[in-house]
N, C-alpha and C. Protein backbone atom coordinates (compact mmCIF):
# COMPACT_ATOMS: atom_id res chain seq x y z
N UNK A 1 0.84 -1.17 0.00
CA UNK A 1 0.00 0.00 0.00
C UNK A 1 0.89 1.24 0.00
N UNK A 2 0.48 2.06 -1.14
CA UNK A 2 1.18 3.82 -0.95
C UNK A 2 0.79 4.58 0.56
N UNK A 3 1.97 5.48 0.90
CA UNK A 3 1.77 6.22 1.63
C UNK A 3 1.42 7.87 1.03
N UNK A 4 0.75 8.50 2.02
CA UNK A 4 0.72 9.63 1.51
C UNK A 4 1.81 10.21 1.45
N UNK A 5 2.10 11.20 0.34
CA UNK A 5 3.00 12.32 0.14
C UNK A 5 2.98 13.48 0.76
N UNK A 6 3.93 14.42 0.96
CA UNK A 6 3.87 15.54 1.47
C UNK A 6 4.57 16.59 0.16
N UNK A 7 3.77 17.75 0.15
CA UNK A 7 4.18 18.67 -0.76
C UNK A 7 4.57 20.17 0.36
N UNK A 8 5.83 21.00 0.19
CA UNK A 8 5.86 22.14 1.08
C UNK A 8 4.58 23.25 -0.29
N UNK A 9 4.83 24.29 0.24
CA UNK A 9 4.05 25.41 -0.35
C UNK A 9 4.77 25.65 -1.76
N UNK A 10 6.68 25.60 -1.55
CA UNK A 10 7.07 26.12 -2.86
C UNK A 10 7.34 24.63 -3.41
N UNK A 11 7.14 23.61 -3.20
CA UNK A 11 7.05 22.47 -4.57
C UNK A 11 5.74 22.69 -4.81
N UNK A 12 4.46 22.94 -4.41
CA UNK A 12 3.23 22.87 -4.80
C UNK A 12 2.99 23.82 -5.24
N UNK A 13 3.26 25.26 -5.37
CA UNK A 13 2.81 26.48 -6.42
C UNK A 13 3.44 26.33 -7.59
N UNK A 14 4.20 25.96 -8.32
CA UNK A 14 4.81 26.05 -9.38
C UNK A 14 3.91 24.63 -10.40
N UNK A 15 3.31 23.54 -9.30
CA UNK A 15 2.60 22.42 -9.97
C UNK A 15 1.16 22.66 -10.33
N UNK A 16 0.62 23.87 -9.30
CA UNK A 16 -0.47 23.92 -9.06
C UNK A 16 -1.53 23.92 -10.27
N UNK A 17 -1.06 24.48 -11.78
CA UNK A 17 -2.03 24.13 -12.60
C UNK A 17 -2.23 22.27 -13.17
N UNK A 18 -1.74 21.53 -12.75
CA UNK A 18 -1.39 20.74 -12.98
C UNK A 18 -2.19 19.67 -12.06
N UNK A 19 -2.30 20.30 -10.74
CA UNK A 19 -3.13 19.09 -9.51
C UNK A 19 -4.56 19.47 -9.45
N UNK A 20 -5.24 18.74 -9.08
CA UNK A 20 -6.57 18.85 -8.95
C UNK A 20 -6.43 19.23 -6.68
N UNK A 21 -6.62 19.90 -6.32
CA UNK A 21 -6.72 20.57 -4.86
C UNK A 21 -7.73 20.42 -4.42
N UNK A 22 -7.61 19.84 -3.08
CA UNK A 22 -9.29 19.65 -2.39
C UNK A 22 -8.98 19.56 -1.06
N UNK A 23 -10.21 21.33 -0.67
CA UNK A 23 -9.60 21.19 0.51
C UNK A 23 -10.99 20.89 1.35
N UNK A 24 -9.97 20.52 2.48
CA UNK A 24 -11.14 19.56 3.86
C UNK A 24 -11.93 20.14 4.42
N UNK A 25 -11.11 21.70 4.99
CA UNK A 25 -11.77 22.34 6.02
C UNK A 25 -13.65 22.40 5.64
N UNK A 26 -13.89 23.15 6.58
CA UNK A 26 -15.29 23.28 6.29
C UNK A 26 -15.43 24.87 5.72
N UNK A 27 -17.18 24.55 5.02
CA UNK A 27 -17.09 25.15 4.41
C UNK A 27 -16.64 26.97 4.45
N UNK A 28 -17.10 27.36 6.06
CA UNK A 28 -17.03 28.88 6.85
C UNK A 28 -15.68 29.09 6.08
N UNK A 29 -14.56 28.21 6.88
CA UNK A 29 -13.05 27.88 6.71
C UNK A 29 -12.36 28.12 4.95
N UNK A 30 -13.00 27.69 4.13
CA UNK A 30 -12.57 27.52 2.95
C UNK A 30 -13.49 28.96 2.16
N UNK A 31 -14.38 29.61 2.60
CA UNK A 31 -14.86 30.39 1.89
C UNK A 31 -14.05 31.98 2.25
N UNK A 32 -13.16 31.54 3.89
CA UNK A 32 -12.26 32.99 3.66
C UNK A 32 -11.24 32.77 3.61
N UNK A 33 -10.66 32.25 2.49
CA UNK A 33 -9.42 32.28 2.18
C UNK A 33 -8.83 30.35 1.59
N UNK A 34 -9.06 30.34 0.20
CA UNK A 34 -8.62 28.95 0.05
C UNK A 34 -7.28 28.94 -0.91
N UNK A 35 -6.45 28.10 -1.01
CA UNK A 35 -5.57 28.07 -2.08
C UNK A 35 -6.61 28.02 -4.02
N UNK A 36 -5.98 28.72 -4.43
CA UNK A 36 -6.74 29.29 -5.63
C UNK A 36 -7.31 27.97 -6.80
N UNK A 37 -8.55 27.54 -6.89
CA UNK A 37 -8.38 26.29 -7.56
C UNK A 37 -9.24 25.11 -7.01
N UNK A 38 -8.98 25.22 -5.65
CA UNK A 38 -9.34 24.54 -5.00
C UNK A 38 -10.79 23.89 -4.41
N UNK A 39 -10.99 22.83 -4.62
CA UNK A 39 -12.48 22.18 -4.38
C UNK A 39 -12.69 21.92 -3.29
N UNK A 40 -13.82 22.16 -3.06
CA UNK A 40 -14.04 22.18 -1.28
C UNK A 40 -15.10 20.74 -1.02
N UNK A 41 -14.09 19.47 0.03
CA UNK A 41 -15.14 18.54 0.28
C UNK A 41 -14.77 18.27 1.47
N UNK A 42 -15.22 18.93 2.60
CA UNK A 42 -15.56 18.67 4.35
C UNK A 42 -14.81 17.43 4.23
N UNK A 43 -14.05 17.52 5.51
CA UNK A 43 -13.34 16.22 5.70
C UNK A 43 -14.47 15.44 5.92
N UNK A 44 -15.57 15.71 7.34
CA UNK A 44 -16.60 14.73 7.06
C UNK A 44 -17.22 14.50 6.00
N UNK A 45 -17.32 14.72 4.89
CA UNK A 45 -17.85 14.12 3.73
C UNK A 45 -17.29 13.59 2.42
N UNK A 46 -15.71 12.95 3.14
CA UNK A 46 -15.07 12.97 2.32
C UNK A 46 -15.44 10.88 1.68
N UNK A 47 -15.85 10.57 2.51
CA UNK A 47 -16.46 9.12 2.11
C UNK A 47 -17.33 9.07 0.72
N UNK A 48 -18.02 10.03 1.23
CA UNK A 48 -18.86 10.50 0.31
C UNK A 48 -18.25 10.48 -1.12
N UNK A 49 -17.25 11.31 -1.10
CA UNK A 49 -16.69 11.92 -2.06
C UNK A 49 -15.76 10.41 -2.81
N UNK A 50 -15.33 9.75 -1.96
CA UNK A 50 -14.39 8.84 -2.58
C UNK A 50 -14.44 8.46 -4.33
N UNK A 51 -15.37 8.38 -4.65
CA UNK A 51 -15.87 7.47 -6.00
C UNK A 51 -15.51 8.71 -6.86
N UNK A 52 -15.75 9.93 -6.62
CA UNK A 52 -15.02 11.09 -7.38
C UNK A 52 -14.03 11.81 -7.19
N UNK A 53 -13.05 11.11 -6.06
CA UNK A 53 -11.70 11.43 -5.69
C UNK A 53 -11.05 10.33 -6.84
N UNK A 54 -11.49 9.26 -6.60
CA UNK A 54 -10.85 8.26 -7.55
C UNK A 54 -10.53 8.62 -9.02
N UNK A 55 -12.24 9.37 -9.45
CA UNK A 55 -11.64 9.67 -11.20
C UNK A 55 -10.51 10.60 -11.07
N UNK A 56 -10.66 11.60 -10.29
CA UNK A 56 -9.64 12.65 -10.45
C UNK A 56 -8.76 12.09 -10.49
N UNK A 57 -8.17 11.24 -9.53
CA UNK A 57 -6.96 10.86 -9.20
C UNK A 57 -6.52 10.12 -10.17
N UNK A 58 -7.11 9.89 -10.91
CA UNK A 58 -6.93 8.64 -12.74
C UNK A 58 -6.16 9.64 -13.18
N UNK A 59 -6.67 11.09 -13.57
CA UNK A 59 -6.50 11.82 -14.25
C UNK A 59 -5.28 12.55 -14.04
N UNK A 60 -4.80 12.72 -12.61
CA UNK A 60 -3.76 13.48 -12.27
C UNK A 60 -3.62 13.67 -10.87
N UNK A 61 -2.43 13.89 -10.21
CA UNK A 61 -1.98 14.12 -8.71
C UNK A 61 -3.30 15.25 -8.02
N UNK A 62 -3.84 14.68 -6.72
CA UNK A 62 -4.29 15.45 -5.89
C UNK A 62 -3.63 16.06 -4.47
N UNK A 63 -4.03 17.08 -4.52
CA UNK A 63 -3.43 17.90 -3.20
C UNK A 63 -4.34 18.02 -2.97
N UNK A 64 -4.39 17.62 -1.18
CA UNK A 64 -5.17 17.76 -0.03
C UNK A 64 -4.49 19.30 1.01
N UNK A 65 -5.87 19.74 1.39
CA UNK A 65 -5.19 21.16 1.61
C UNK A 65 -6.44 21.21 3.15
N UNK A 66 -5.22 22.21 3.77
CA UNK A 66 -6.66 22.11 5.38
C UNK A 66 -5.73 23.40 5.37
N UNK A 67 -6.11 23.88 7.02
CA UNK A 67 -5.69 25.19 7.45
C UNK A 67 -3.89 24.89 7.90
N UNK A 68 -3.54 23.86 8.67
CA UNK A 68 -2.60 23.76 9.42
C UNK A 68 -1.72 22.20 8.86
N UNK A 69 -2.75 21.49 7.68
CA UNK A 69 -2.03 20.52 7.30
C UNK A 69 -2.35 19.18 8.69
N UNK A 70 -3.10 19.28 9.56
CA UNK A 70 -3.57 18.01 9.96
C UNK A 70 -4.72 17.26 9.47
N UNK A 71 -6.03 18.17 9.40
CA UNK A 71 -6.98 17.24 9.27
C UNK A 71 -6.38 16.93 7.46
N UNK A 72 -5.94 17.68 6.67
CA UNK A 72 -5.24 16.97 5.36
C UNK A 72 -4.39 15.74 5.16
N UNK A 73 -3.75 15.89 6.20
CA UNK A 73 -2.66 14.45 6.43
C UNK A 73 -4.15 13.17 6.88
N UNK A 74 -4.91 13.84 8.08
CA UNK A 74 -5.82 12.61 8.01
C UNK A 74 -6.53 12.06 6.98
N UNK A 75 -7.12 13.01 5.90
CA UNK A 75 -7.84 12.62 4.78
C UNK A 75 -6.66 12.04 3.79
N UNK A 76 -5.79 12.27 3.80
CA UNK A 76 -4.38 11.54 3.04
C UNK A 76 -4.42 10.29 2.99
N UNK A 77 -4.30 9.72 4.25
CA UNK A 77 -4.20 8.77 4.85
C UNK A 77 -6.03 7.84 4.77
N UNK A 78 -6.83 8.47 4.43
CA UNK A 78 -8.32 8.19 4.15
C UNK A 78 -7.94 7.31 2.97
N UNK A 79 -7.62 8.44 2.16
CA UNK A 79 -7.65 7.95 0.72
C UNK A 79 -6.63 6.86 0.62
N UNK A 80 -5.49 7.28 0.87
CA UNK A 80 -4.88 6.14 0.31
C UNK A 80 -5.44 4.77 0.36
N UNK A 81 -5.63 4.96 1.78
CA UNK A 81 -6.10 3.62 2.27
C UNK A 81 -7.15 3.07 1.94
N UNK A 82 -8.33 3.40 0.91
CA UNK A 82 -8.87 3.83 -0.24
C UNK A 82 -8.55 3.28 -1.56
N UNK A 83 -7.32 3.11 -1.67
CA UNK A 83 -6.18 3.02 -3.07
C UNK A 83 -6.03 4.75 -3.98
N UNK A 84 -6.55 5.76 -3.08
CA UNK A 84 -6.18 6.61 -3.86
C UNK A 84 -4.75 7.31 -3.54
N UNK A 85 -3.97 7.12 -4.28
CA UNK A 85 -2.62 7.94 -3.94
C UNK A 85 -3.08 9.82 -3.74
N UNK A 86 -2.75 10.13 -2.82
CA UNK A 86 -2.69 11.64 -2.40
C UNK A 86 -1.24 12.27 -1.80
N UNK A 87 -1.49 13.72 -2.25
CA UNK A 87 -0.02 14.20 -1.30
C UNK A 87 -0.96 15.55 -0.17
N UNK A 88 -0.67 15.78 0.85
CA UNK A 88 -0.16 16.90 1.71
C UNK A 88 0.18 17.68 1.41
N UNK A 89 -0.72 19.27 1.99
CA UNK A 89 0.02 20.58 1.76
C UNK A 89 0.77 20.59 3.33
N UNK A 90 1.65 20.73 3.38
CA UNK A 90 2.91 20.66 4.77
C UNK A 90 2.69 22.22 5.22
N UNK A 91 1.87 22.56 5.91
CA UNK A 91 1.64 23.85 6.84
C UNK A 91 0.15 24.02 6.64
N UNK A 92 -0.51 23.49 5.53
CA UNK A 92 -2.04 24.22 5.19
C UNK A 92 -1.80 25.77 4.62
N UNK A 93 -3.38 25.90 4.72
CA UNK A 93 -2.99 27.41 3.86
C UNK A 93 -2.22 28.19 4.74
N UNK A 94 -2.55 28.06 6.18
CA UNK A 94 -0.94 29.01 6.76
C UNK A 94 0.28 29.57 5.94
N UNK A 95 0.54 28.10 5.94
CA UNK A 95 1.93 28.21 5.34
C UNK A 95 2.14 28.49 3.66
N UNK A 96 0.92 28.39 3.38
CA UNK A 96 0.75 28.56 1.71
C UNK A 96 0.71 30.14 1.80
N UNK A 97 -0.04 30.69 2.50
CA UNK A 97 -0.29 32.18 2.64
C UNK A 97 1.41 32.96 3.31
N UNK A 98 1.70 31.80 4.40
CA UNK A 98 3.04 33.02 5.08
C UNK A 98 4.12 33.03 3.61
N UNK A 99 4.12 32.22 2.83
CA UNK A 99 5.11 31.68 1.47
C UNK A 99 5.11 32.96 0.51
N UNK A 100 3.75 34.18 1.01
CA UNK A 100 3.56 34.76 -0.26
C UNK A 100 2.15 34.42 -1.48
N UNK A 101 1.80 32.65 -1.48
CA UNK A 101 0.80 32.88 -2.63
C UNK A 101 -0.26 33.07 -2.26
N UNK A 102 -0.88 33.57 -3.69
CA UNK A 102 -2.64 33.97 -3.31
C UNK A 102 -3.15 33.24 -2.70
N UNK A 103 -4.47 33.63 -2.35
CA UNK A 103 -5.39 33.04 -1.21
C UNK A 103 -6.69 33.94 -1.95
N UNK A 104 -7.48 32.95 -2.18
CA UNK A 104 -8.96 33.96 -3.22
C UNK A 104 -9.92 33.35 -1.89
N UNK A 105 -10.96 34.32 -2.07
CA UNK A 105 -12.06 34.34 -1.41
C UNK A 105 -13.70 34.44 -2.63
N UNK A 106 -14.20 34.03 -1.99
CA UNK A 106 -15.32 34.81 -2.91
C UNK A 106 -15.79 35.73 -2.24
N UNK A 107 -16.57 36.29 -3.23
CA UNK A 107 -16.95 38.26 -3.38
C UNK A 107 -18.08 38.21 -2.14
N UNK A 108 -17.71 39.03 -1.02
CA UNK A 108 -18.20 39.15 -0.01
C UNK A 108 -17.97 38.08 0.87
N UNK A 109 -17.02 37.75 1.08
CA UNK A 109 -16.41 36.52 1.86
C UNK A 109 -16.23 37.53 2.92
N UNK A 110 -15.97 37.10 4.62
CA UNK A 110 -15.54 37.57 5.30
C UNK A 110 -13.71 38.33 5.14
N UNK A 111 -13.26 39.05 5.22
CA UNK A 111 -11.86 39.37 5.24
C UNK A 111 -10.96 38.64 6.61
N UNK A 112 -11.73 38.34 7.74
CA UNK A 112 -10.83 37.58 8.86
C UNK A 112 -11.79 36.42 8.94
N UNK A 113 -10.89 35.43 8.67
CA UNK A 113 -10.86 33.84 8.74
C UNK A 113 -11.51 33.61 10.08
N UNK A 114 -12.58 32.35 10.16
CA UNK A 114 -12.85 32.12 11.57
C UNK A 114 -11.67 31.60 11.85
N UNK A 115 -11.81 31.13 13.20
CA UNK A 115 -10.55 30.13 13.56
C UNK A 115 -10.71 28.51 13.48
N UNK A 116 -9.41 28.13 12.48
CA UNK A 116 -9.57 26.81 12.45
C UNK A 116 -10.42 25.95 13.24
N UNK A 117 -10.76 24.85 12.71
CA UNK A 117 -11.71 24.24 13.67
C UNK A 117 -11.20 23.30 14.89
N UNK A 118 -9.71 22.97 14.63
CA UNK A 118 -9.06 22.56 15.68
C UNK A 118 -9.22 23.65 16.97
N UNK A 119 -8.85 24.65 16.49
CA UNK A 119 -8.43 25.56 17.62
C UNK A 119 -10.09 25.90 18.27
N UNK A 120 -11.16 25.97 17.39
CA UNK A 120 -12.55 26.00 18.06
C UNK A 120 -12.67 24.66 19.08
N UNK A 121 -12.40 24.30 18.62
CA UNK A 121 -12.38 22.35 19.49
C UNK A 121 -11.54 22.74 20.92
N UNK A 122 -10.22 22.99 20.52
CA UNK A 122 -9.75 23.26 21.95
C UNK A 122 -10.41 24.42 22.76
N UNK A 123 -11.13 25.57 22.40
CA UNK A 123 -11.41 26.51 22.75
C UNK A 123 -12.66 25.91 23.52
N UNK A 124 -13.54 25.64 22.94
CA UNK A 124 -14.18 25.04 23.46
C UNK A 124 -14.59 24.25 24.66
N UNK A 125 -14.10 22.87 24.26
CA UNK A 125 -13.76 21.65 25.40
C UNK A 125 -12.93 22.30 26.37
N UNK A 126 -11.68 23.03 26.68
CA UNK A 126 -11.20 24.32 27.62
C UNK A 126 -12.31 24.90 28.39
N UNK A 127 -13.14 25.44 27.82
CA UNK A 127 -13.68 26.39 28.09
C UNK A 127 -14.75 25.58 29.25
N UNK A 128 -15.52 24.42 28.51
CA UNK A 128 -16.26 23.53 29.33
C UNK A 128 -15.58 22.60 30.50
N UNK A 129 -14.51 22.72 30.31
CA UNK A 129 -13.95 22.32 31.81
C UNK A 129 -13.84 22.89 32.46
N UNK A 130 -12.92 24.38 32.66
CA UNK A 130 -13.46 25.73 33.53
C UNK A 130 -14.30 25.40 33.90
N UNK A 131 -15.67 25.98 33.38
CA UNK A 131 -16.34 26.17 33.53
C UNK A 131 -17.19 25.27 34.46
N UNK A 132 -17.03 23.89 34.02
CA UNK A 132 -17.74 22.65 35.13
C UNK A 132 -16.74 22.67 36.21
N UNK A 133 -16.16 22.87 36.03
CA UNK A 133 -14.83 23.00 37.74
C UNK A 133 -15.50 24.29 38.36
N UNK A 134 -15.87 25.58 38.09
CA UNK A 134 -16.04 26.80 38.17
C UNK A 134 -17.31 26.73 39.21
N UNK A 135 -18.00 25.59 38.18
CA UNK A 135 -19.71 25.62 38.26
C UNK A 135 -19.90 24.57 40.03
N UNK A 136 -18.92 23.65 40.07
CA UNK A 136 -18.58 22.80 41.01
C UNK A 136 -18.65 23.10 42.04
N UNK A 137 -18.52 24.38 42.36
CA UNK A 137 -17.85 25.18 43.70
C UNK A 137 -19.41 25.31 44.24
N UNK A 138 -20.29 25.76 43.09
CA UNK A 138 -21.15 26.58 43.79
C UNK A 138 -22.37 25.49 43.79
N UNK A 139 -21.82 24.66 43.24
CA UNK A 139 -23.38 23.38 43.11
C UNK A 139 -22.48 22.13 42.71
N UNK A 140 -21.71 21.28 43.88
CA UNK A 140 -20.88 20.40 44.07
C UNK A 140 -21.67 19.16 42.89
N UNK A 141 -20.94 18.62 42.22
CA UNK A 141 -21.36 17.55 40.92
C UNK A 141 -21.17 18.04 39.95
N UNK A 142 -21.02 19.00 39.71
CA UNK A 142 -21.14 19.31 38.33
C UNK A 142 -19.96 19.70 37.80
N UNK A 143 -18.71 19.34 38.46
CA UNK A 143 -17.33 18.80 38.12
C UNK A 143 -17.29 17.60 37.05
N UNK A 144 -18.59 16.79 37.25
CA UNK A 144 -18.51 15.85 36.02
C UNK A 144 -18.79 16.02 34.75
N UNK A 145 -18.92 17.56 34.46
CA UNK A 145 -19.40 18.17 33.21
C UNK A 145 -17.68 17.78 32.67
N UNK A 146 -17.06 18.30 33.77
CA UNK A 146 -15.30 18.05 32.67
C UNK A 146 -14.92 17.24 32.55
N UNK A 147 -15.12 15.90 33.34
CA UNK A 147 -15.08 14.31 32.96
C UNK A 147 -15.25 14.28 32.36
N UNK A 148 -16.66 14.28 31.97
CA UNK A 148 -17.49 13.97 30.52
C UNK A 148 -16.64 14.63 29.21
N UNK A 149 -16.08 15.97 29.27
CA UNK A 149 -15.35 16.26 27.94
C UNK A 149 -14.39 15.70 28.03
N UNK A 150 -13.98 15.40 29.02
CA UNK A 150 -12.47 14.92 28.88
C UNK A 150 -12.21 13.32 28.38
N UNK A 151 -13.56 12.64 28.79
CA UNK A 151 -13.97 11.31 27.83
C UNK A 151 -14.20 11.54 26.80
N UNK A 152 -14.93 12.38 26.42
CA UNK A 152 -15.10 12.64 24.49
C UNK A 152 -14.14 12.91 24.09
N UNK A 153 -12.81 13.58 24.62
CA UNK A 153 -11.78 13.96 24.19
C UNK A 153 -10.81 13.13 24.01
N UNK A 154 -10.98 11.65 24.78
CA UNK A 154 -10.10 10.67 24.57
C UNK A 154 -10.71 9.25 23.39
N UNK A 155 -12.03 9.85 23.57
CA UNK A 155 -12.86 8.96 22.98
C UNK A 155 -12.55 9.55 21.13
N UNK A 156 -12.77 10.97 21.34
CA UNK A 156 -12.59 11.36 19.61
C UNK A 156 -10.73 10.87 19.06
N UNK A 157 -10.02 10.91 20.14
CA UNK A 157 -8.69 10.46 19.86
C UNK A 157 -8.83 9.14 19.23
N UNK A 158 -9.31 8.16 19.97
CA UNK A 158 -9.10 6.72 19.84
C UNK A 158 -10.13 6.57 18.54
N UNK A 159 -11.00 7.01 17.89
CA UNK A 159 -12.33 6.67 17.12
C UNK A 159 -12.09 8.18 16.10
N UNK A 160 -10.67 8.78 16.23
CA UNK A 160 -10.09 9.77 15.30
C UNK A 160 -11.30 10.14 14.19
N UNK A 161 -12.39 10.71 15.35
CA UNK A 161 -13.86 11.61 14.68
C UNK A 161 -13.90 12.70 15.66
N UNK A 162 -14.11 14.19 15.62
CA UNK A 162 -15.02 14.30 16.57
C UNK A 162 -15.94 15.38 16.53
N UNK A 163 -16.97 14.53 17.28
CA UNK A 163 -18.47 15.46 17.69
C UNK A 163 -18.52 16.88 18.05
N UNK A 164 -17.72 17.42 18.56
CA UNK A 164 -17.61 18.60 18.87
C UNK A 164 -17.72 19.86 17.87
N UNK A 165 -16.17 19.00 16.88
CA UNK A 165 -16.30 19.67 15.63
C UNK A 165 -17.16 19.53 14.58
N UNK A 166 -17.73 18.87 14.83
CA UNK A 166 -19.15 18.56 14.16
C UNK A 166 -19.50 19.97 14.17
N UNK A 167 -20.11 19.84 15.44
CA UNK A 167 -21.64 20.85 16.23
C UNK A 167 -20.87 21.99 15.66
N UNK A 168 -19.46 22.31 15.94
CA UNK A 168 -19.50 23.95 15.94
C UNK A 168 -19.02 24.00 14.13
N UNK A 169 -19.21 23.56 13.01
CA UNK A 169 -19.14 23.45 12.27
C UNK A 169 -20.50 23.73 11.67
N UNK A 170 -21.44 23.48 12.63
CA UNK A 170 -22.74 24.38 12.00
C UNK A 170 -22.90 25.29 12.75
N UNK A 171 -22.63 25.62 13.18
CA UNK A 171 -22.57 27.73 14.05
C UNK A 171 -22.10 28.72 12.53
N UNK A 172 -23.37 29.45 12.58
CA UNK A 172 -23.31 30.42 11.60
C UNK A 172 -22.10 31.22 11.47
N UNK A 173 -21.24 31.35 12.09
CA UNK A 173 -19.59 31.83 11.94
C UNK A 173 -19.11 31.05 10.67
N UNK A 174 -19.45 29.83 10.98
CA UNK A 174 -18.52 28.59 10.39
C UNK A 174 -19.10 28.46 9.10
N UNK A 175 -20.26 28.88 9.01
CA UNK A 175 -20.76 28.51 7.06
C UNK A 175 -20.88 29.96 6.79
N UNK A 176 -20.41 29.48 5.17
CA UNK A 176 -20.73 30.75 4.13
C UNK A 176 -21.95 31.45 3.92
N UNK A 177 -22.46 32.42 3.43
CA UNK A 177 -23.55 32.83 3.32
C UNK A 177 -23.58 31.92 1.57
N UNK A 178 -24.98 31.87 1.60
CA UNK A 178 -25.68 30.97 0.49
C UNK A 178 -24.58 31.38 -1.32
N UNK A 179 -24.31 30.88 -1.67
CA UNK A 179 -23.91 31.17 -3.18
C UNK A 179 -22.03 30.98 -2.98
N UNK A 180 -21.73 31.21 -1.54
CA UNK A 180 -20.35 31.74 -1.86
C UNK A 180 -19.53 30.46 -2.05
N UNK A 181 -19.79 28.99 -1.72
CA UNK A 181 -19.24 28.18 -1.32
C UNK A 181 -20.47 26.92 -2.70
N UNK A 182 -19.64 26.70 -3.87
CA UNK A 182 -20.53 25.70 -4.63
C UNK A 182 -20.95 24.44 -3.46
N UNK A 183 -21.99 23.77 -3.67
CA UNK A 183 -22.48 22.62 -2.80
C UNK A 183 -21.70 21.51 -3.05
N UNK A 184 -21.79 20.22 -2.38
CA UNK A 184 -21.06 19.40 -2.41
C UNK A 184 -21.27 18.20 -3.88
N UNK A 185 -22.64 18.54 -4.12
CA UNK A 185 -22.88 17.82 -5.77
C UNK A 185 -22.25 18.67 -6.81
N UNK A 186 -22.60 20.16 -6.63
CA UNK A 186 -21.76 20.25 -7.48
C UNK A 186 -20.40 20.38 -8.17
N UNK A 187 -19.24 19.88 -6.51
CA UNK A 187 -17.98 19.85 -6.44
C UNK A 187 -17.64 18.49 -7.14
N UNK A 188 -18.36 17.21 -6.55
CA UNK A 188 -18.34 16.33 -7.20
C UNK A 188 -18.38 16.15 -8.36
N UNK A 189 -19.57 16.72 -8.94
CA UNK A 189 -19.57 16.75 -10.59
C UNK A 189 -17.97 17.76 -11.00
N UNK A 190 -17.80 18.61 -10.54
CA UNK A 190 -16.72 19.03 -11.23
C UNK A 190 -15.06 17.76 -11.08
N UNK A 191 -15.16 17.86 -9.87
CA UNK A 191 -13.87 16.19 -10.02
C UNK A 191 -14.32 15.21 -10.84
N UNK A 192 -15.43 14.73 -11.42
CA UNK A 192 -15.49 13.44 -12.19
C UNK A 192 -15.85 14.48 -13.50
N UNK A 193 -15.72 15.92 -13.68
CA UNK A 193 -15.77 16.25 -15.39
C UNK A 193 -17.32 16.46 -15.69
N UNK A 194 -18.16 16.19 -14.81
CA UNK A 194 -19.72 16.27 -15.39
C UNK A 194 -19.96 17.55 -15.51
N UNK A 195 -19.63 18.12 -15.37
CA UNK A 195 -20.44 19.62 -14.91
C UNK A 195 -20.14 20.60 -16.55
């Protein structure tokens, strides 16, 4: 079985007319600010997507693209295991953006990026432990509010999904306003050529 590849920012701009790009993040994430080109299929829906990752991938090298280059390495590692050979953008658009290249938005996109959805995840689950420790003092039990995240938190490790980022992945921060972000049929049709 292939492993995934890793591409830095300057081997991948000079190829870039050349790869078919698909990035994971969600959609909020990818509508302010994506590498230029680039097809947008939610890491969660990337199962989905497999059967039209495959034609692409007939056709020519794919780059997987996220904010920071993790949840990309995970969908890497999706596919291959899949049989689709994929490579890694090595920083995400971070590092595609600190490099110098464009970063397109569509017209009326927000100008400041939410924050990755990792960092919402930690912000978060943080925040709900405080807070159930906080809450503890004044109404003893309810210290098990941070147990409880702190089991989902070991639980999304081991079962490498998680619920959290789900939920805040539909918080109106996190999605585009209607038009700015094509839907997920019609991303598909564009990787298998229908469109």
């Amino acid at each position: 079985m292939a492993t995934p590849t890793e591409l830095t920012p300057a081997q991948a701009h000079p190829r870039l007319a050349t790869l078919t790009v698909v990035d994971v993040r969600t959609p909020g994430e990818y509508a302010a600010g994506h590498v230029p080109g680039a097809l947008n299929i939610p890491l969660d829906q990337l199962e989905r997507a497999l059967p039209a990752l495959r034609t692409a991938a007939a056709r020519g090298d794919l780059l997987v693209v996220c904010a920071s280059g993790n949840r990309s390495g995970r969908a890497c590692e999706d596919l291959v295991a899949a049989g689709i050979p994929a490579a890694t953008l090595v920083g995400g658009t971070s590092a595609w953006a600190a490099a110098g290249h464009e970063v397109r938005r569509p017209e009326g996109a927000p100008a400041r990026a939410p924050w990755a959805m990792d960092r919402q995840v930690r912000f978060a689950a943080g925040g709900l432990v405080v807070a159930g420790l906080l809450a503890d003092r004044a109404r003893p039990g309810l210290r098990w509010l941070s147990a409880g995240v702190g089991a989902g938190l070991v639980l999304s490790a081991v079962t490498n999904t998680c619920a959290m980022g789900n939920l805040l992945a539909r918080l109106p921060h996190n999605r585009p306003r209607p038009g700015q972000v094509p839907d997920l049929d019609t991303t598909l049709a564009a990787l298998t050529g229908a469109h």
